[in-house]
PDB file of N, CA and C in Angstrom:
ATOM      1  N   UNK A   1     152.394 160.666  86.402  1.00  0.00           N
ATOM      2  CA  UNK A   1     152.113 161.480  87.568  1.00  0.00           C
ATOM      3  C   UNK A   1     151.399 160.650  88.634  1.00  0.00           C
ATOM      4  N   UNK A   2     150.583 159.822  88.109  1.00  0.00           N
ATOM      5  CA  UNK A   2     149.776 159.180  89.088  1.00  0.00           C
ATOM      6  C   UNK A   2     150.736 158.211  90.134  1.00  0.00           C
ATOM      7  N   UNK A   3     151.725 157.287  89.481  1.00  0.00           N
ATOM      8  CA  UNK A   3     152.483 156.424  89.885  1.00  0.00           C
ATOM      9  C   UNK A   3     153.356 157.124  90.943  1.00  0.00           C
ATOM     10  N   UNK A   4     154.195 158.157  90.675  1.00  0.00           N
ATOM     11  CA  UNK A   4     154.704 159.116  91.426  1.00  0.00           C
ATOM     12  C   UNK A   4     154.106 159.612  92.762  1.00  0.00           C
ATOM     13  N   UNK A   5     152.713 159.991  92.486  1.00  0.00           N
ATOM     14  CA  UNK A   5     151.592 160.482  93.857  1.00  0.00           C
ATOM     15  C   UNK A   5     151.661 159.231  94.509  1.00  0.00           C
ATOM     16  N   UNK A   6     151.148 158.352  93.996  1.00  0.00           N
ATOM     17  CA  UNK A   6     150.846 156.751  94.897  1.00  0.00           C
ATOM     18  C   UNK A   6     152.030 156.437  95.468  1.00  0.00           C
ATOM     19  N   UNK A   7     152.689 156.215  95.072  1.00  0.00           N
ATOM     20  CA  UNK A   7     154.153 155.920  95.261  1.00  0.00           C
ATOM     21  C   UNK A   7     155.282 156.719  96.344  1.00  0.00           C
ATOM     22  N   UNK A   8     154.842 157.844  96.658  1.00  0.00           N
ATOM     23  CA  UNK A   8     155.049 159.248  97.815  1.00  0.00           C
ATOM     24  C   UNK A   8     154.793 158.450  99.082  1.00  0.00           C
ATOM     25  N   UNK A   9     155.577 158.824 100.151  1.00  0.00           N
ATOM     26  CA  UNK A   9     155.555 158.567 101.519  1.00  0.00           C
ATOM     27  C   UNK A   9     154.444 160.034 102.401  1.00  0.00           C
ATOM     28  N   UNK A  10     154.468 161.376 101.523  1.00  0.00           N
ATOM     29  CA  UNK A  10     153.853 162.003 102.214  1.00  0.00           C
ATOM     30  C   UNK A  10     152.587 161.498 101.800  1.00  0.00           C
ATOM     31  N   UNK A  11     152.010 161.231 100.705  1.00  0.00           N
ATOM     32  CA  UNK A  11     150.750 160.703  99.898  1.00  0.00           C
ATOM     33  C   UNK A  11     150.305 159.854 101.017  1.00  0.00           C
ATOM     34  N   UNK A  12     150.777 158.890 101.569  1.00  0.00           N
ATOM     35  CA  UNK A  12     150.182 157.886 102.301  1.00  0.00           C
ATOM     36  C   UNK A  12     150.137 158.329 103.287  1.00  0.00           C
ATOM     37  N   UNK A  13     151.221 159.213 103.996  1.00  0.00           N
ATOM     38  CA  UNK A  13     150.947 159.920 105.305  1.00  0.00           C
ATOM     39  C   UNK A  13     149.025 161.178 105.528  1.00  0.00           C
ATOM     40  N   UNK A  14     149.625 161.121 104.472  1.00  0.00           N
ATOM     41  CA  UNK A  14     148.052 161.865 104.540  1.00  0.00           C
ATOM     42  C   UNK A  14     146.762 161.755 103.951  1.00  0.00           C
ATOM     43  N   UNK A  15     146.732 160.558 103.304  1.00  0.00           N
ATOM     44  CA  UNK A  15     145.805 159.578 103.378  1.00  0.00           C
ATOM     45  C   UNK A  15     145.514 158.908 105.240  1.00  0.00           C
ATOM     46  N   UNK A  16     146.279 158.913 105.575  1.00  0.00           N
ATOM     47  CA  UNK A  16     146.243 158.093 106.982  1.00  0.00           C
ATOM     48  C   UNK A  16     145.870 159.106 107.700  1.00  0.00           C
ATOM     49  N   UNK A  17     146.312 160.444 107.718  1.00  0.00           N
ATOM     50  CA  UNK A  17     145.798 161.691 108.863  1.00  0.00           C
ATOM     51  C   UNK A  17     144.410 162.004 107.871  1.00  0.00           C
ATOM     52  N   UNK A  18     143.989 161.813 106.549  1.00  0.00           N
ATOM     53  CA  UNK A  18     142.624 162.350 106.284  1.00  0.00           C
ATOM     54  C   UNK A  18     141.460 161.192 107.306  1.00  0.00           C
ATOM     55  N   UNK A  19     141.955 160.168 106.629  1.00  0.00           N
ATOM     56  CA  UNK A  19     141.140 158.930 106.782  1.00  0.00           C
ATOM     57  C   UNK A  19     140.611 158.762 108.071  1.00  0.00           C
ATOM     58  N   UNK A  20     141.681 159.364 109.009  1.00  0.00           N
ATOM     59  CA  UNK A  20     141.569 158.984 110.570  1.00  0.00           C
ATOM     60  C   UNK A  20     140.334 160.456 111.238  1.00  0.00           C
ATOM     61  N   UNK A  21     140.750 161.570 110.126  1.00  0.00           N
ATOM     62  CA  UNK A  21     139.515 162.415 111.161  1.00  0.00           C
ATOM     63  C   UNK A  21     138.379 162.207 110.314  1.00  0.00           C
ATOM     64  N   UNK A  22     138.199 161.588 109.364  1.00  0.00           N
ATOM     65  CA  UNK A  22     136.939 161.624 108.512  1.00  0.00           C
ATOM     66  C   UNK A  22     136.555 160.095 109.459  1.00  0.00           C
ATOM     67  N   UNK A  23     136.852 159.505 109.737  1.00  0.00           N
ATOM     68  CA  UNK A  23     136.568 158.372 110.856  1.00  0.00           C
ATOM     69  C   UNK A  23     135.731 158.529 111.627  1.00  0.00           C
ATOM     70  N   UNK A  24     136.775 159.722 112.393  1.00  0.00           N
ATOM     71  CA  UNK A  24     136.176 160.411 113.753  1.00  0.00           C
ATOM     72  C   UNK A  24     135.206 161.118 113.805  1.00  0.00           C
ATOM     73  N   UNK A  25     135.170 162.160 112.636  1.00  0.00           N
ATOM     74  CA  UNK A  25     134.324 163.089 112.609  1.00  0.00           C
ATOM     75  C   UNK A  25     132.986 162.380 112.282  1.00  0.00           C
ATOM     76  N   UNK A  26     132.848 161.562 111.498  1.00  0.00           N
ATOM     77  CA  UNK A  26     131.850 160.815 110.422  1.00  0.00           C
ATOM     78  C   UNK A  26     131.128 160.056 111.893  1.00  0.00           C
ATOM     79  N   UNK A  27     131.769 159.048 112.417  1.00  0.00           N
ATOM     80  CA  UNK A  27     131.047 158.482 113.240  1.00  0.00           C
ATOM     81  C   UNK A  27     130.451 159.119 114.791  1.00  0.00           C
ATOM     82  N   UNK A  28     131.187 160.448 115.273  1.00  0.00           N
ATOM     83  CA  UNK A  28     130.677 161.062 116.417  1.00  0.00           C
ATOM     84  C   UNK A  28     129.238 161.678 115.757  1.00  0.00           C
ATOM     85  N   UNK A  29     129.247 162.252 114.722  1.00  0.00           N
ATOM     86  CA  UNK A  29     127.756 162.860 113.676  1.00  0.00           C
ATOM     87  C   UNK A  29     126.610 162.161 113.861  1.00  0.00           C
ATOM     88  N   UNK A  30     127.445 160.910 113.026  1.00  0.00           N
ATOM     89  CA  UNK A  30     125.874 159.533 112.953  1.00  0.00           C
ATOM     90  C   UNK A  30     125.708 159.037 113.952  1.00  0.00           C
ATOM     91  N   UNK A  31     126.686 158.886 115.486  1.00  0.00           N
ATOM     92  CA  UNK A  31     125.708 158.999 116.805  1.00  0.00           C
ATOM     93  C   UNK A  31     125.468 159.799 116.886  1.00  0.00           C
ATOM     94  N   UNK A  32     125.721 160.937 117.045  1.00  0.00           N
ATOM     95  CA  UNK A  32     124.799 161.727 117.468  1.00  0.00           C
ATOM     96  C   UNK A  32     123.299 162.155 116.649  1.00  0.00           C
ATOM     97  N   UNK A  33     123.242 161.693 115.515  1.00  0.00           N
ATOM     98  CA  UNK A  33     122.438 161.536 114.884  1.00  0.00           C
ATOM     99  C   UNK A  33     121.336 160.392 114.826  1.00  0.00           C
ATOM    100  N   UNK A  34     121.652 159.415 115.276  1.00  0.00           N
ATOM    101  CA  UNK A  34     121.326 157.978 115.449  1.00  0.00           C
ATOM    102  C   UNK A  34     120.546 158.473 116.693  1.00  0.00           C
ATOM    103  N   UNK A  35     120.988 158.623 117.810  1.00  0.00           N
ATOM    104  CA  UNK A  35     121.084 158.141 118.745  1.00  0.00           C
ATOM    105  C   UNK A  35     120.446 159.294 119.595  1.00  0.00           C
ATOM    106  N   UNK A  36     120.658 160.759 119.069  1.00  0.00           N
ATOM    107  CA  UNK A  36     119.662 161.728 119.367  1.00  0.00           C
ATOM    108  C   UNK A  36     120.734 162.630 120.719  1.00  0.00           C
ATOM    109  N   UNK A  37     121.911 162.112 120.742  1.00  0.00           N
ATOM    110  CA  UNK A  37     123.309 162.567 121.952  1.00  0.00           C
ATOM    111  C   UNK A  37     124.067 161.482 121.891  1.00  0.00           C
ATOM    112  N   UNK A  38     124.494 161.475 123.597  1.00  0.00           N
ATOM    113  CA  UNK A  38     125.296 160.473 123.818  1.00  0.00           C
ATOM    114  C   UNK A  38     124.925 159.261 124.566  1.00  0.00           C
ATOM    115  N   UNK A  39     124.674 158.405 124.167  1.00  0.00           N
ATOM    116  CA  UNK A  39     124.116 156.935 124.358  1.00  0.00           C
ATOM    117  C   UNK A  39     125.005 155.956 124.146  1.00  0.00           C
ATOM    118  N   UNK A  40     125.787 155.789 125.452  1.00  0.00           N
ATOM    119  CA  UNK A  40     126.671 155.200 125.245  1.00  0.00           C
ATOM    120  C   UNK A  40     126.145 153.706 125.245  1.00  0.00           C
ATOM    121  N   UNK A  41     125.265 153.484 126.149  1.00  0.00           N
ATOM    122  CA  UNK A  41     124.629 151.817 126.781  1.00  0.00           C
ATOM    123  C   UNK A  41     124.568 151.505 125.597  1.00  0.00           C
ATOM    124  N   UNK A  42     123.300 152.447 124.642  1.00  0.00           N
ATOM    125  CA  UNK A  42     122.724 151.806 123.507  1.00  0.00           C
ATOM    126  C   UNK A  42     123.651 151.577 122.497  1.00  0.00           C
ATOM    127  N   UNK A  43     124.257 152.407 122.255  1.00  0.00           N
ATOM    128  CA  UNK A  43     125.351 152.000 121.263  1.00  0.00           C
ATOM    129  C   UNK A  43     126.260 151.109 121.425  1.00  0.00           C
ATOM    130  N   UNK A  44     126.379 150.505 122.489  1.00  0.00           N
ATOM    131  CA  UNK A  44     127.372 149.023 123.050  1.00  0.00           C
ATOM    132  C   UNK A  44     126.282 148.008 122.998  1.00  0.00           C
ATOM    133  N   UNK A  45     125.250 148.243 123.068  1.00  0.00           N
ATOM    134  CA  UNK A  45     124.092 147.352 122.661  1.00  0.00           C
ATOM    135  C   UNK A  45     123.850 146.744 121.395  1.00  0.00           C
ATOM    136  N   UNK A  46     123.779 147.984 120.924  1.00  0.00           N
ATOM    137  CA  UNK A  46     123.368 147.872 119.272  1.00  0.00           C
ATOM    138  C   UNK A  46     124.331 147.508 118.437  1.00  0.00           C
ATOM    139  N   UNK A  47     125.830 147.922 118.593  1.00  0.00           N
ATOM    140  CA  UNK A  47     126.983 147.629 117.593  1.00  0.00           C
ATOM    141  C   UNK A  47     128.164 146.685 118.066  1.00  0.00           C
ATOM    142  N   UNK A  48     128.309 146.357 119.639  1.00  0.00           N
ATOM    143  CA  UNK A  48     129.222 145.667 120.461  1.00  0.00           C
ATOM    144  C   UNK A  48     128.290 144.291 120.335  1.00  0.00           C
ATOM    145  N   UNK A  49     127.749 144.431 121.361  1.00  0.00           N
ATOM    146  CA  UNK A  49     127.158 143.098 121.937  1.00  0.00           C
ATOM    147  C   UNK A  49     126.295 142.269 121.183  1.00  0.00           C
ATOM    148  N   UNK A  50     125.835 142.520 120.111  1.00  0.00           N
ATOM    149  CA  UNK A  50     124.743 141.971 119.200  1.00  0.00           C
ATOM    150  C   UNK A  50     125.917 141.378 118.092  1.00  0.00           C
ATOM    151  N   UNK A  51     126.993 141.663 117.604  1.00  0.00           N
ATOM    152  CA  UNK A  51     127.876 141.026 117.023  1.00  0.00           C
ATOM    153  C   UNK A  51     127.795 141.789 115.985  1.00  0.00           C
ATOM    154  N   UNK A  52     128.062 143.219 115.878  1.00  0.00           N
ATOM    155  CA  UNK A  52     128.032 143.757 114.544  1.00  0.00           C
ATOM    156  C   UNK A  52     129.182 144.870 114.730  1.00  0.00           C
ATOM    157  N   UNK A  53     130.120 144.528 115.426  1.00  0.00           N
ATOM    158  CA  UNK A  53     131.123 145.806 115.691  1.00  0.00           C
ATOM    159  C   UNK A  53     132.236 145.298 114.656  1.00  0.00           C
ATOM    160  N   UNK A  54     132.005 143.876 113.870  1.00  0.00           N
ATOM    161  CA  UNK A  54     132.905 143.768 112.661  1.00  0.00           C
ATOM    162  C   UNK A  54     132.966 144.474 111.681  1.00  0.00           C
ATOM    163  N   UNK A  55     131.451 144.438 111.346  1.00  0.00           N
ATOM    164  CA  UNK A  55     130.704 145.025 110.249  1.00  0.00           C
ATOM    165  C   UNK A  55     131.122 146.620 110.321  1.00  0.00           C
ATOM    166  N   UNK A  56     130.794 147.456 111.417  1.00  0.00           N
ATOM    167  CA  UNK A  56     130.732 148.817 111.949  1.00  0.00           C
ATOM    168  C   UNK A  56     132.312 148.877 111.733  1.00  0.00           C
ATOM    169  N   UNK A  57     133.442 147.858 112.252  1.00  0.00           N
ATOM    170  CA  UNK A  57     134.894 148.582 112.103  1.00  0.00           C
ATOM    171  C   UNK A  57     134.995 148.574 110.472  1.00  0.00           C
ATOM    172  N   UNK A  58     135.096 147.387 110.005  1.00  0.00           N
ATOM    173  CA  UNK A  58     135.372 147.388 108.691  1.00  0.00           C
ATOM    174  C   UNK A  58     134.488 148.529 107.731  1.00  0.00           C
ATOM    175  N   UNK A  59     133.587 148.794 108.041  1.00  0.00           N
ATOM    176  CA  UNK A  59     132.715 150.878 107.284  1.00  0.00           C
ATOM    177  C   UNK A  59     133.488 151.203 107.775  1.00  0.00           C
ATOM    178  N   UNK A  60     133.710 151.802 108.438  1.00  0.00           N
ATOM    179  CA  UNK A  60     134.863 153.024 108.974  1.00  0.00           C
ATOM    180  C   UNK A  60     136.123 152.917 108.580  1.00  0.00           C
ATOM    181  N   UNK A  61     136.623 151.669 108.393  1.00  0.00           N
ATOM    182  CA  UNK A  61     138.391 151.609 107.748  1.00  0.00           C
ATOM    183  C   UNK A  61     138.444 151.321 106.203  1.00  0.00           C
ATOM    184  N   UNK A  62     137.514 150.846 105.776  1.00  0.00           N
ATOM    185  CA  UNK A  62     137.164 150.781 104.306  1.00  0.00           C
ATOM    186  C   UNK A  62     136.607 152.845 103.515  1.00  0.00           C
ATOM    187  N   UNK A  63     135.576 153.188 104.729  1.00  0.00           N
ATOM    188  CA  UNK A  63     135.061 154.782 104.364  1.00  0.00           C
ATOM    189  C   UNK A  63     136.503 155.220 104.574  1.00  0.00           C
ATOM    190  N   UNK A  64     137.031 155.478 105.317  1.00  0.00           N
ATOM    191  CA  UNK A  64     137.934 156.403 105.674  1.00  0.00           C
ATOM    192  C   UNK A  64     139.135 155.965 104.994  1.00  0.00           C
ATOM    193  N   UNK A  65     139.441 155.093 104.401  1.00  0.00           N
ATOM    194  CA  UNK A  65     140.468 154.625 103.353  1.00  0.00           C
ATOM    195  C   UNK A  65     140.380 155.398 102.368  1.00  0.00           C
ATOM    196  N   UNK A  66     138.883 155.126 101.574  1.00  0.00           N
ATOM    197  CA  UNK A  66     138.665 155.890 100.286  1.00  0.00           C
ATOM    198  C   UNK A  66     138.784 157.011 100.508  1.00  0.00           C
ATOM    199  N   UNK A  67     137.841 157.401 101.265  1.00  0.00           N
ATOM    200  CA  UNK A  67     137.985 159.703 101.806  1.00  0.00           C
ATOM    201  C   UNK A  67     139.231 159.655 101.693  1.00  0.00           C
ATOM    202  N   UNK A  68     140.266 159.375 102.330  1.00  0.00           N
ATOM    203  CA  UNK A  68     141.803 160.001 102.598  1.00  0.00           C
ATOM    204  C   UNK A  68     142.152 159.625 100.992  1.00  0.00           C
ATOM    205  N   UNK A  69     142.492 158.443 100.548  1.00  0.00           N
ATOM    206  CA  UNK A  69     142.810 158.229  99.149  1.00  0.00           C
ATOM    207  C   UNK A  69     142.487 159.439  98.151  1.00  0.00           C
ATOM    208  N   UNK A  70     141.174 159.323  97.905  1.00  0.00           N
ATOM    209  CA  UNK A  70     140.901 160.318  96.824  1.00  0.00           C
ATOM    210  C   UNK A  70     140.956 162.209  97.367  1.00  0.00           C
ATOM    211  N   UNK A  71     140.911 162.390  98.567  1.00  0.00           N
ATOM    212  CA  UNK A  71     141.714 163.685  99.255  1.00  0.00           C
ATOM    213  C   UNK A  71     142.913 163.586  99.153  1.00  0.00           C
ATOM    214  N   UNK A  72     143.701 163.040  99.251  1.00  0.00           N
ATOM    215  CA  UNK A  72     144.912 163.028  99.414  1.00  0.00           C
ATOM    216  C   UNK A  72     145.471 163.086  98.193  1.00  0.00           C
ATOM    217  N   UNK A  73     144.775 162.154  97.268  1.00  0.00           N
ATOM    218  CA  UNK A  73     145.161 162.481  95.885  1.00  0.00           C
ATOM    219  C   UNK A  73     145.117 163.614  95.097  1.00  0.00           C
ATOM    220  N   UNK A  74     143.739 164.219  95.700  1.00  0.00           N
ATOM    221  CA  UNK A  74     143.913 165.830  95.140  1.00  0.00           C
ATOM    222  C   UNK A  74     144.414 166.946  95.108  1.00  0.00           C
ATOM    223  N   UNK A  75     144.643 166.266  96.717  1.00  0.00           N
ATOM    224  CA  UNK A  75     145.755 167.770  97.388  1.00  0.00           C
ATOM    225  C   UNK A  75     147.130 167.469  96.511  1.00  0.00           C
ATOM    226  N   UNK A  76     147.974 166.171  96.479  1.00  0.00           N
ATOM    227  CA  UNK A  76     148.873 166.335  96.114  1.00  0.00           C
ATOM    228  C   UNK A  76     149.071 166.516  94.526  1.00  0.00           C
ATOM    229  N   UNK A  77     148.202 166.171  93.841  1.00  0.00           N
ATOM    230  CA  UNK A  77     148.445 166.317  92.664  1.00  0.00           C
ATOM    231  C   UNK A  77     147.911 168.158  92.267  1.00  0.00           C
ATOM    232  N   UNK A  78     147.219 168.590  93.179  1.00  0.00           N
ATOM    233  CA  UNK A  78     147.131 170.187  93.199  1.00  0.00           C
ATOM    234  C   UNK A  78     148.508 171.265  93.818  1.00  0.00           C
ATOM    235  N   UNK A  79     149.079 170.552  94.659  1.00  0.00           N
ATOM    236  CA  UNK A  79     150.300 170.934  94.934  1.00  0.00           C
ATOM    237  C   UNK A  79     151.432 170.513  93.985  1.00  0.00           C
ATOM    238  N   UNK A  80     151.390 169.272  93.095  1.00  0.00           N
ATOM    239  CA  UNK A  80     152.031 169.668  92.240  1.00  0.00           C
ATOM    240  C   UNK A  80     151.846 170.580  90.912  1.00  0.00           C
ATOM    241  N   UNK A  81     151.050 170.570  90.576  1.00  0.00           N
ATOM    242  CA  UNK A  81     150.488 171.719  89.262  1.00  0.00           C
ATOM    243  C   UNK A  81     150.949 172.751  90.194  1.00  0.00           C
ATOM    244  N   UNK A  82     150.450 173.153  91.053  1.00  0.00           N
ATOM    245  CA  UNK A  82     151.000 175.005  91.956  1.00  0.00           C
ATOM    246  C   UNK A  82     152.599 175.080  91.471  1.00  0.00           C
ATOM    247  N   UNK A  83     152.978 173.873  92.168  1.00  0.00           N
ATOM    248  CA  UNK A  83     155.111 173.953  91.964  1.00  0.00           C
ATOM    249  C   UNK A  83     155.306 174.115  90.487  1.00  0.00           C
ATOM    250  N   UNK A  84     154.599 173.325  89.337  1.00  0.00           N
ATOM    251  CA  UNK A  84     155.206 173.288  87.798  1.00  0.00           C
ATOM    252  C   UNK A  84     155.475 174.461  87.509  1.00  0.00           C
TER     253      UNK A  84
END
């Protein structure tokens, strides 16, 4: 079953649509959490210009890889048990 899920074109499709709003959602939060609103200067300060926007992309495409992976895995392997 597992090989089958991994192996799915919708599986990866929605790994890629989880991954991308858990991205979005995740990082608009922790500025606004960070940062107390919208601070845009400081946050081009703090994560652009200081040389850490490698570090900052690669969390976000590494987080949002896993979130969608193991979501995606659940949904589909819960949609298949529903069909059996």
């Amino acid at each position: 079953m597992f090989t089958s899920i991994i192996s799915s074109k919708r599986y990866w499709v929605s790994v890629l649509l989880l991954g991308l709003v858990f991205v979005v959602l995740f990082s608009v939060i922790e500025h606004l959490m960070q940062y107390g609103g919208l601070a845009w200067d400081t946050f081009m300060d703090e994560k652009i210009k200081n040389g850490l926007w490698v570090r900052y992309l690669l969390s976000r495409i590494v987080g949002g890889l896993l979130y969608g992976m193991i979501l995606g895995y659940y949904f589909e392997l819960r949609k298949r048990k529903l069909n059996s």
